[in-house]
Protein backbone atom coordinates (compact mmCIF):
# COMPACT_ATOMS: atom_id res chain seq x y z
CA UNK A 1 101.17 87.71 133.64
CA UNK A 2 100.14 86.76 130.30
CA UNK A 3 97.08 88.84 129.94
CA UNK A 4 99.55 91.92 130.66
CA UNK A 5 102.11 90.17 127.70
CA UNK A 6 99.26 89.53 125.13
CA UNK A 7 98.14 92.92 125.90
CA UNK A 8 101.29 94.41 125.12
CA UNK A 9 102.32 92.89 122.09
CA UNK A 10 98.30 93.86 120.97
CA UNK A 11 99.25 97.63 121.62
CA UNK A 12 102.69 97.16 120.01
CA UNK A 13 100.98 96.21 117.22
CA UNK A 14 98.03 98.78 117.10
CA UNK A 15 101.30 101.13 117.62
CA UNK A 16 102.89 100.15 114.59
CA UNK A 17 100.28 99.99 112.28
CA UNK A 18 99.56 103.72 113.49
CA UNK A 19 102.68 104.57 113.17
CA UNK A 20 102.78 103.02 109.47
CA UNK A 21 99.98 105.14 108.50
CA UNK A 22 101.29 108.26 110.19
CA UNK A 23 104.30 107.65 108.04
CA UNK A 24 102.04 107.22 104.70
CA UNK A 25 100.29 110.57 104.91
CA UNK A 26 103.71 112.39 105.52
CA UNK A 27 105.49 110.82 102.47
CA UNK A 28 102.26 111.43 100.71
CA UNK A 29 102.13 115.40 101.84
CA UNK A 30 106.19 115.80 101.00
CA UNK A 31 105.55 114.51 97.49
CA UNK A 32 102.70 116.81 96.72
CA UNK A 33 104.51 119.70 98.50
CA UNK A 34 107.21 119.11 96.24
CA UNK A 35 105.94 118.25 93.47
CA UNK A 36 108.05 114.56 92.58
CA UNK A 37 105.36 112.40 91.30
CA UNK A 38 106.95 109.09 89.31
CA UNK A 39 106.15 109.53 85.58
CA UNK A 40 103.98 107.46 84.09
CA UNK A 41 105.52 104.56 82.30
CA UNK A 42 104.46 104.39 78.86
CA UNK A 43 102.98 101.06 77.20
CA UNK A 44 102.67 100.22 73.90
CA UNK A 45 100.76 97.77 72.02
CA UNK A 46 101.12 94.22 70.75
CA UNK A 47 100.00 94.54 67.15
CA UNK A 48 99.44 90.60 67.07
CA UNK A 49 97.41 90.06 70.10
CA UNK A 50 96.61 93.67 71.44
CA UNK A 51 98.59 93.13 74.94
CA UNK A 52 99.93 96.53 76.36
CA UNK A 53 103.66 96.11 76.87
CA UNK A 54 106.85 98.61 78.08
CA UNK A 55 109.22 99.38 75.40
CA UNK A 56 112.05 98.54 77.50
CA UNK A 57 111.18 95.18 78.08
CA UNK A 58 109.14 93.97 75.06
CA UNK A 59 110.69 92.28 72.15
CA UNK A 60 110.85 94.75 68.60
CA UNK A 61 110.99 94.70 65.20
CA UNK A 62 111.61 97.25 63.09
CA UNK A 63 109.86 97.39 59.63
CA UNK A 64 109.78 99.71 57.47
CA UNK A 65 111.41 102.57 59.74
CA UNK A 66 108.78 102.01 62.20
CA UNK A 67 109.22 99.99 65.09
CA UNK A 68 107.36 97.83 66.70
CA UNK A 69 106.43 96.08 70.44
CA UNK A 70 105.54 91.90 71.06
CA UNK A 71 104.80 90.65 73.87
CA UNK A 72 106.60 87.24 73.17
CA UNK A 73 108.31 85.34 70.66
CA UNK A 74 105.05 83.72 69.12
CA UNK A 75 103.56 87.06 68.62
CA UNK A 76 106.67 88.55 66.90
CA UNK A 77 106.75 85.47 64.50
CA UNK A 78 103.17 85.71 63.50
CA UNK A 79 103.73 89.16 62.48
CA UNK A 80 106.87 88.42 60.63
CA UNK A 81 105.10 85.74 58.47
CA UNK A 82 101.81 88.29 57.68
């Protein structure tokens, strides 16, 4: 009796993880068939330290009509006192 419920819950779980790739390709084939791909998010960089940061999230300062991208607070206030 459990031999046959180990077995089962082994071929539920070979099952699902099918099924899981089954499900994979098929999004993957709608999106291509379709076209939707997610754009690519756009980085900038740190001037300070050189990290790559989003826009939306970094902190800015705008000098001189240009803006530009810190990753933190330290980074921002070395460039403010250069």
């Amino acid at each position: 009796m459990i031999k046959f419920l180990l077995l089962a819950i082994v071929v539920l779980l070979i099952a699902r993880m099918f099924w899981r790739v089954v499900d994979g390709i098929m999004d993957g084939a709608r999106e291509r068939r379709h076209g939707a791909r997610p754009s690519p998010m756009k980085l900038v960089r740190d001037p300070v330290c050189g990290t790559y940061v989003t826009p939306n999230t970094a902190l800015s300062l705008t000098d001189g009509g240009a803006t530009h991208y810190f990753c933190s607070q330290e980074c921002r206030a070395k460039y403010r006192a250069a």
